[in-house]
Each structure stands twice: as structure tokens, then as C-alpha cells.
N, C-alpha and C. Protein backbone atom coordinates (compact mmCIF):
# COMPACT_ATOMS: atom_id res chain seq x y z
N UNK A 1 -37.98 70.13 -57.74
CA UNK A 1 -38.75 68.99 -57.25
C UNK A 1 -39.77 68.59 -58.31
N UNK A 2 -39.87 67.12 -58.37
CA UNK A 2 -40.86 66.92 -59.54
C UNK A 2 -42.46 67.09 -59.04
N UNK A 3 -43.16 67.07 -59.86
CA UNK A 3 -44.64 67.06 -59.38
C UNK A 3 -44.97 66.64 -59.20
N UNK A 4 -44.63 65.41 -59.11
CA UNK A 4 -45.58 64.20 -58.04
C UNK A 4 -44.71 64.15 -56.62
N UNK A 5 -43.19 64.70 -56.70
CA UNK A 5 -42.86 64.33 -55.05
C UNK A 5 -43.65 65.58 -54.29
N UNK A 6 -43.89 66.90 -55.66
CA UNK A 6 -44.76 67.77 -54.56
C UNK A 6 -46.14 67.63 -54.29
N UNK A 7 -46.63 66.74 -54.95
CA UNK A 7 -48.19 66.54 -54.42
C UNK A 7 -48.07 65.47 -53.47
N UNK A 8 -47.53 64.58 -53.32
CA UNK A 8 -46.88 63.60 -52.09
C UNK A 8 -46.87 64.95 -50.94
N UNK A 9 -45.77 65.67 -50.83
CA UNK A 9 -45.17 66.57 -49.95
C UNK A 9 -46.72 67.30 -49.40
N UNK A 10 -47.26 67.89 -50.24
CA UNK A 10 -48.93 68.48 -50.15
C UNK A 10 -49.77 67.68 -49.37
N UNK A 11 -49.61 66.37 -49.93
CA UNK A 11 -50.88 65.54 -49.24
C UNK A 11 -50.32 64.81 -47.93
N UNK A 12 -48.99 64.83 -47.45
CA UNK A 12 -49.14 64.37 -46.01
C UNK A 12 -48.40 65.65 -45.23
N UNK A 13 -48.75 67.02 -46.24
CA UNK A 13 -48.84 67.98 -44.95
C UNK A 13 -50.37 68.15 -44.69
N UNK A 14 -51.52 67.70 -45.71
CA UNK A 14 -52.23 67.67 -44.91
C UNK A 14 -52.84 66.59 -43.93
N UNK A 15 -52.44 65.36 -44.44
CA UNK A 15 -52.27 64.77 -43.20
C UNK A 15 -52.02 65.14 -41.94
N UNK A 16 -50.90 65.44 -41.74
CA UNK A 16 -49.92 66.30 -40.50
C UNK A 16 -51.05 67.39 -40.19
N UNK A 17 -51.68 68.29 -40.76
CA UNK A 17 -52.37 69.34 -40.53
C UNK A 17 -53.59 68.57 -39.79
N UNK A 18 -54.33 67.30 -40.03
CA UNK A 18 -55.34 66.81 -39.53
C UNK A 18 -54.90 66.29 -38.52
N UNK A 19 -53.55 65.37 -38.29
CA UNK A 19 -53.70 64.92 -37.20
C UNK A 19 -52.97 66.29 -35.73
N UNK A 20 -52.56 67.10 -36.16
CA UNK A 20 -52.04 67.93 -35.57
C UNK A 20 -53.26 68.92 -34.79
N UNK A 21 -54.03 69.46 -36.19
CA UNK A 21 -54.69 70.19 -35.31
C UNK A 21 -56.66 70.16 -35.40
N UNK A 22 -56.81 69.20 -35.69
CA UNK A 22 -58.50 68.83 -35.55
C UNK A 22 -58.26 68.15 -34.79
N UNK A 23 -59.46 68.33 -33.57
CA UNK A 23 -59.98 67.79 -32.47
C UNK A 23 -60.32 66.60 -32.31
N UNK A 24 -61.58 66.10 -33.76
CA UNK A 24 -61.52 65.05 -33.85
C UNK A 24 -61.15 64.00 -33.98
N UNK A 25 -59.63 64.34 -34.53
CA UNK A 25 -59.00 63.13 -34.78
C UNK A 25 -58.15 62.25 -33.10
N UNK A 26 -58.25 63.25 -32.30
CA UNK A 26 -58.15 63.51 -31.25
C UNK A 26 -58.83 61.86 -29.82
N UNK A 27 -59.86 61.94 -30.48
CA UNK A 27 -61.26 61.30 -30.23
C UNK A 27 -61.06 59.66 -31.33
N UNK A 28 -60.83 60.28 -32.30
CA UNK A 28 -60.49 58.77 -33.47
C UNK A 28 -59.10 57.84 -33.07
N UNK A 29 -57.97 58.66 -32.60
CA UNK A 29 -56.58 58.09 -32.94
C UNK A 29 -56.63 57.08 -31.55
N UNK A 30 -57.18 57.36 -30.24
CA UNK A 30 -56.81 56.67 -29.26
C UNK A 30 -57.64 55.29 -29.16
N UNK A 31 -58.88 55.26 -29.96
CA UNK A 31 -59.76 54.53 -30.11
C UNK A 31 -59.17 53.55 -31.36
N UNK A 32 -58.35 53.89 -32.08
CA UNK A 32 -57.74 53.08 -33.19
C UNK A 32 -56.79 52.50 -32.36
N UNK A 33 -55.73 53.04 -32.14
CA UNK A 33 -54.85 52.57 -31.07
C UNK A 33 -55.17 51.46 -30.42
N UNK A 34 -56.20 51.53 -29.70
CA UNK A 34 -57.12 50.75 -28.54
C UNK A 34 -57.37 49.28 -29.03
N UNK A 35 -57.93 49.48 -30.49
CA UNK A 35 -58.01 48.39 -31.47
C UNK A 35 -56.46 47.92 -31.57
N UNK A 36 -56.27 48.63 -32.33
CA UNK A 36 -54.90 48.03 -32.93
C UNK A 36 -54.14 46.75 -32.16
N UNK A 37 -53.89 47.32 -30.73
CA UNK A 37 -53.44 46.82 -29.85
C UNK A 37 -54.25 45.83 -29.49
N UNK A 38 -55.27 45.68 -28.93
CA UNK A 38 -56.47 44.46 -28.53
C UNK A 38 -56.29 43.88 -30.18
N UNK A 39 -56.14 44.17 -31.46
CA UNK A 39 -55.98 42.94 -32.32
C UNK A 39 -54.76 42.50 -32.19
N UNK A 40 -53.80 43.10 -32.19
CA UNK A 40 -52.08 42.23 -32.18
C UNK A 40 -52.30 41.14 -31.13
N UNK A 41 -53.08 42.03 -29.87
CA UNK A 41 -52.87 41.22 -28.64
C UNK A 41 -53.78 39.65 -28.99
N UNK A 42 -54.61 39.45 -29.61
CA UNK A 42 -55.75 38.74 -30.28
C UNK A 42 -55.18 38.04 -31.24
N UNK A 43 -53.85 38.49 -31.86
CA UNK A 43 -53.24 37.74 -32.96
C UNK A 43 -54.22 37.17 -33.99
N UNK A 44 -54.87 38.65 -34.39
CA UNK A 44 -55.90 37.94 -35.97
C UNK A 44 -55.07 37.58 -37.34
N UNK A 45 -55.98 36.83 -37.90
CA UNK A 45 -55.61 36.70 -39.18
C UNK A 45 -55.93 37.67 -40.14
N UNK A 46 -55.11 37.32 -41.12
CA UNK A 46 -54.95 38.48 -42.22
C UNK A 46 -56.07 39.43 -43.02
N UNK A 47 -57.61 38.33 -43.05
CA UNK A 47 -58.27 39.25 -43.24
C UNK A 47 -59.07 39.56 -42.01
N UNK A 48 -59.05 39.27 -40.96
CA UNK A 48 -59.55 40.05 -39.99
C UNK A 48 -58.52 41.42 -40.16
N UNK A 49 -56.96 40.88 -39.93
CA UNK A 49 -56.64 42.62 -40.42
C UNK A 49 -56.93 43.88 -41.14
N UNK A 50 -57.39 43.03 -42.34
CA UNK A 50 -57.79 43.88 -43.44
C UNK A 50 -58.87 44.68 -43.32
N UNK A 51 -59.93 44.01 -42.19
CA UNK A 51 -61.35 44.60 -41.54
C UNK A 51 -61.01 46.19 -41.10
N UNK A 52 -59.96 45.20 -39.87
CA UNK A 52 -59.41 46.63 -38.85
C UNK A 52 -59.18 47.85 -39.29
N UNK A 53 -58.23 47.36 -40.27
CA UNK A 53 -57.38 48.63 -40.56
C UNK A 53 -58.33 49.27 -41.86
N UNK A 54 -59.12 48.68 -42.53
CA UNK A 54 -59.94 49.34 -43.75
C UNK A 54 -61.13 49.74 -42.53
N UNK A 55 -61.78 49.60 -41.74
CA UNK A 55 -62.23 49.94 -40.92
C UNK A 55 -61.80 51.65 -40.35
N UNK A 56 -60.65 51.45 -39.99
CA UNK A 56 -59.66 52.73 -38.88
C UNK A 56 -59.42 53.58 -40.21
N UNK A 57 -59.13 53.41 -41.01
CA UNK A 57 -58.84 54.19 -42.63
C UNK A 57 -60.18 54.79 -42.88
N UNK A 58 -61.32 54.36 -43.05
CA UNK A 58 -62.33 54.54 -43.19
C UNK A 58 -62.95 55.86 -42.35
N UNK A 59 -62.74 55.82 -41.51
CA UNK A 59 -63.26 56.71 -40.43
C UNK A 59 -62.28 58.10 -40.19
N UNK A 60 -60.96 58.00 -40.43
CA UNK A 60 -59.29 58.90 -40.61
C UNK A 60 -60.16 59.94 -41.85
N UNK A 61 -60.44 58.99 -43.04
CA UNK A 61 -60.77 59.51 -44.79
C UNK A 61 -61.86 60.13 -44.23
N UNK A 62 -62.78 60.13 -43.46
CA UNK A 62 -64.09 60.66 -43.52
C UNK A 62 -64.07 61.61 -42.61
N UNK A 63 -63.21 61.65 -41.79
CA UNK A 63 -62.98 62.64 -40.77
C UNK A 63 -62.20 63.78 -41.03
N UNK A 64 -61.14 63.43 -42.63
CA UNK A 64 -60.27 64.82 -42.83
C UNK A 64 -61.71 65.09 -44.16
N UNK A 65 -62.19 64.24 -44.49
CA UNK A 65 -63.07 65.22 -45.98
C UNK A 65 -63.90 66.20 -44.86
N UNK A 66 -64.48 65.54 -43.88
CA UNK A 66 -65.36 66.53 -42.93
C UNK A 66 -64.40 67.95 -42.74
N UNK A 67 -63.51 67.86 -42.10
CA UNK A 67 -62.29 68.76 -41.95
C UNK A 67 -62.31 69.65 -43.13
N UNK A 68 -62.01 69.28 -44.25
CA UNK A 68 -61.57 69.65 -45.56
C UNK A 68 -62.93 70.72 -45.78
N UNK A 69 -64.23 70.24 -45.52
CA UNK A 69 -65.25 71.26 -46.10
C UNK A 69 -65.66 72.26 -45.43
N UNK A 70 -65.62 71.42 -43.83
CA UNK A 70 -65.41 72.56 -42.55
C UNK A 70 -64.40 74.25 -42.70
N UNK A 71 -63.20 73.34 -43.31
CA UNK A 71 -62.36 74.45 -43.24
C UNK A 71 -62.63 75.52 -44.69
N UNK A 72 -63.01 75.27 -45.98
CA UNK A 72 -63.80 75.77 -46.89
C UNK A 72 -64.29 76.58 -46.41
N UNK A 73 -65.94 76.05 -45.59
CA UNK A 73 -66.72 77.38 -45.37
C UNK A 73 -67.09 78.06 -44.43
N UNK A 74 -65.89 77.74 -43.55
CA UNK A 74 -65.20 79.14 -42.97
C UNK A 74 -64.13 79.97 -43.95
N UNK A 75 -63.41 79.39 -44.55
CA UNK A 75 -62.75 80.52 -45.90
C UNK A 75 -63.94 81.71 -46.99
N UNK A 76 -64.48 80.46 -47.36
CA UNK A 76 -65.38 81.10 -48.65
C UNK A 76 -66.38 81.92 -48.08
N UNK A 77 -67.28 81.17 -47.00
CA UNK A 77 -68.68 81.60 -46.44
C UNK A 77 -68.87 82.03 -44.85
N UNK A 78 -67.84 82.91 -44.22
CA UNK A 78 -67.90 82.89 -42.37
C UNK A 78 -69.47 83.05 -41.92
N UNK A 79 -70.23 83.83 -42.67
CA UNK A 79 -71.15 83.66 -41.92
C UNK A 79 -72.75 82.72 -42.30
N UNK A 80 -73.31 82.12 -41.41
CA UNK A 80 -74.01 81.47 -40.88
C UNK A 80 -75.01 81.89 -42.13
N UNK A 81 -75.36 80.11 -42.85
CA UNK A 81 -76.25 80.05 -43.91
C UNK A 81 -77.11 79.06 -43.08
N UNK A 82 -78.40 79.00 -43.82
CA UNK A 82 -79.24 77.39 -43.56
C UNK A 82 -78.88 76.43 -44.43
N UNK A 83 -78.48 76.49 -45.51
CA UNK A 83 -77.88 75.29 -46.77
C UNK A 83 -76.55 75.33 -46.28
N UNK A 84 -75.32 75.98 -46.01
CA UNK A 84 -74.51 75.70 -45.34
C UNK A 84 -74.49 75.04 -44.07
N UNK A 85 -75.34 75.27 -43.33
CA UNK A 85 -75.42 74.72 -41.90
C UNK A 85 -75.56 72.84 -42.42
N UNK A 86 -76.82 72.90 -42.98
CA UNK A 86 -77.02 71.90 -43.91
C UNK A 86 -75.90 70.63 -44.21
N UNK A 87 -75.24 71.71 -45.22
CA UNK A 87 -74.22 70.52 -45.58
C UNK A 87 -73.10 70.04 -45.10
N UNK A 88 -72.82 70.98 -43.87
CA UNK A 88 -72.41 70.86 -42.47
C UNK A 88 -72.37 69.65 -41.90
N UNK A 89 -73.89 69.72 -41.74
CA UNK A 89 -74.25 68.55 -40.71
C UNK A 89 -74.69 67.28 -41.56
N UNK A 90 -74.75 66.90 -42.86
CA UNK A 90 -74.58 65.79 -43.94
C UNK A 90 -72.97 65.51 -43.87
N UNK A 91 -72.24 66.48 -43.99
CA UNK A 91 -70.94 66.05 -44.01
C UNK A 91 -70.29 65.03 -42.35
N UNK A 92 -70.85 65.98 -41.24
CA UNK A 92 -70.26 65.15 -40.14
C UNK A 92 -71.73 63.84 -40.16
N UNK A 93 -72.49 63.82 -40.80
CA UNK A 93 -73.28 62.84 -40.60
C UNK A 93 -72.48 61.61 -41.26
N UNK A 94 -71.82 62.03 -41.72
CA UNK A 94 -71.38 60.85 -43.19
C UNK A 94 -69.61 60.15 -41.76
N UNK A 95 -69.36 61.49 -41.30
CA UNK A 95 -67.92 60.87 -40.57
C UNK A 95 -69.01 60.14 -39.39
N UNK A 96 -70.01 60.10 -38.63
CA UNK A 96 -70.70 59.22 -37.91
C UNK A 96 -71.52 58.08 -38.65
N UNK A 97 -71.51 57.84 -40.05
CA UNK A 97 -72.01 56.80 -40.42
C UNK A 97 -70.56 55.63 -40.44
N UNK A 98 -69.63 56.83 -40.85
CA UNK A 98 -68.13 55.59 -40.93
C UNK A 98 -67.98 54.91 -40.10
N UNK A 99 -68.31 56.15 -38.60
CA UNK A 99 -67.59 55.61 -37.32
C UNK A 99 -68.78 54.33 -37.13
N UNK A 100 -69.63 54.30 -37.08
CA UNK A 100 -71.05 53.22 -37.01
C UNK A 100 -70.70 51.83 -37.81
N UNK A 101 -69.93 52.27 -39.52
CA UNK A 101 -69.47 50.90 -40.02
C UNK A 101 -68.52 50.43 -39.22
N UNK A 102 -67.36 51.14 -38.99
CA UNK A 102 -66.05 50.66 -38.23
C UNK A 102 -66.14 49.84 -37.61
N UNK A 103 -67.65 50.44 -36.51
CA UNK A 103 -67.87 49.51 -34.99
C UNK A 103 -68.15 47.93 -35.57
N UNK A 104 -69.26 47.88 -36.32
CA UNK A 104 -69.77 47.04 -36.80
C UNK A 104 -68.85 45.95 -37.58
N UNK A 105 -67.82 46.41 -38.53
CA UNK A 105 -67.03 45.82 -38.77
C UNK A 105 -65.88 45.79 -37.74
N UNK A 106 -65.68 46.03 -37.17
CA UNK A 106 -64.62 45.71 -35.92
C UNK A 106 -65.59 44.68 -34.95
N UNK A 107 -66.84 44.41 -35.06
CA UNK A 107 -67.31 43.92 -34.12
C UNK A 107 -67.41 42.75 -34.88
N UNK A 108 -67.47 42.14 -36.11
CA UNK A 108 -67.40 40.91 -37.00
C UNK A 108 -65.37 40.29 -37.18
N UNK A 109 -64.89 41.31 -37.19
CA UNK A 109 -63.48 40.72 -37.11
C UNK A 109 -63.06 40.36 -35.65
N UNK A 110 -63.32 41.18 -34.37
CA UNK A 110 -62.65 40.87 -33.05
C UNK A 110 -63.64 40.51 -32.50
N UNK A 111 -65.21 40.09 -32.58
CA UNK A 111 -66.42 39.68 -31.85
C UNK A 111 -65.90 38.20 -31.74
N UNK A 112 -65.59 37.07 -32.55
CA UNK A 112 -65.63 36.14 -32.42
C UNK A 112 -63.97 35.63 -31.21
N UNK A 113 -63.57 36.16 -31.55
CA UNK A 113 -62.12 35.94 -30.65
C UNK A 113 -62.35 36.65 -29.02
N UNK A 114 -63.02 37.57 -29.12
CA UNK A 114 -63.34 37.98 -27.83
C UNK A 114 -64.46 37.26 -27.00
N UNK A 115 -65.45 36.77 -27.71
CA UNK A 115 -66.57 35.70 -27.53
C UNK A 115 -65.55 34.59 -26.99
N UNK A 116 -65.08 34.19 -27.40
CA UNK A 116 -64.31 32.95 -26.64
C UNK A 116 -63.49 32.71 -25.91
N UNK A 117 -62.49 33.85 -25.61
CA UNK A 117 -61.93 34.57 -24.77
C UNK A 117 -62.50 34.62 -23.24
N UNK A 118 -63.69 35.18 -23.24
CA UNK A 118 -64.63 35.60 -22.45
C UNK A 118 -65.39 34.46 -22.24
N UNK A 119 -65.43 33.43 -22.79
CA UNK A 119 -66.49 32.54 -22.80
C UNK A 119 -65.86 31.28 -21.55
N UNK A 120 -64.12 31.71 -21.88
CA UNK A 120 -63.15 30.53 -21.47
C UNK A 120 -62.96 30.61 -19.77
């Protein structure tokens, strides 16, 4: 196998590994979904798409790096630091700043179509 079909093969087993077995994504995927569907149903245009889905990407990427360091220092470090705890909670701070853009940008691409919707 060449080395790029095995770093392909690597990087959407860990995909598969995030959406399989973190919780959070758990909490992310039905809420994307939710979108997804309320935009088809909304029939946006192309860059409202581009919102959505760089939006839902946004929050997926920030939720496996959280994952990714989580799972680190439980390998490297099991027990309980204060600078670990630390960068812990900077790291899931950063997957709740995504989820905060998402809203915000999901609320500038589907706010105006739902405003009128609702208005009608």
C-alpha cells in the first residue's frame, strides 16, 4: 500500500474512532443533522451552504482535537495534574467557543429565511 492511501486509511479510522466512540460527538451529530435537514428543507443558497456546513465542520474539527488531547493525557499522564487539568479545560473551552461560532453563524445563514417563514 502506498503512503498516502495509508495515511488516508489512518485518518478516517480516526474519524470512525470519533464518531464511534466519543460521547460528544453524540450531542454534535443529531444537532447537525437537525440543521442539515431544516436547511435542505429551507432550500438555501450556495453560500448560505457554505456557512452550514463550514459551521458543522468546525465544531466535528474541534471536537476530535479535544478528543485527540483528552486521549494523550490519559496515555502519557493518568494521574491528576493542575496544568493538565488546565489544558484540559482550554482545550474543551476552544470545542465550546466553535459550538458558540456555529450557532451564530447558523443563525446569519437560516435567521433570515426562518424570520419570514415565521413572519408569514
Amino acid at each position: 500500500m502506498s503512503v498516502w492511501l495509508n495515511r488516508f486509511r489512518v485518518a478516517f479510522c480516526g474519524v470512525g474512532f470519533a464518531f464511534k466512540d466519543q460521547v460528544s460527538f453524540w450531542v454534535h451529530l443529531p444537532c447537525a443533522a437537525i440543521i442539515i435537514t431544516l436547511a435542505a428543507w429551507m432550500r438555501l443558497q450556495a453560500w448560505q451552504w457554505a456557512i452550514v456546513v463550514t459551521a458543522i465542520a468546525l465544531v466535528l474539527v474541534a471536537e476530535m482535537l479535544n478528543s485527540a488531547i483528552e486521549l494523550l493525557v490519559k496515555a502519557l499522564h493518568p494521574n491528576p495534574h493542575p496544568l493538565i487539568g488546565r489544558a484540559l479545560d482550554v482545550s474543551a473551552g476552544g470545542v465550546l467557543l466553535a459550538a458558540i461560532t456555529a450557532a451564530i453563524l447558523g443563525a446569519i445563514a437560516l435567521g433570515p429565511g426562518l424570520v419570514s417563514l415565521f413572519a408569514s
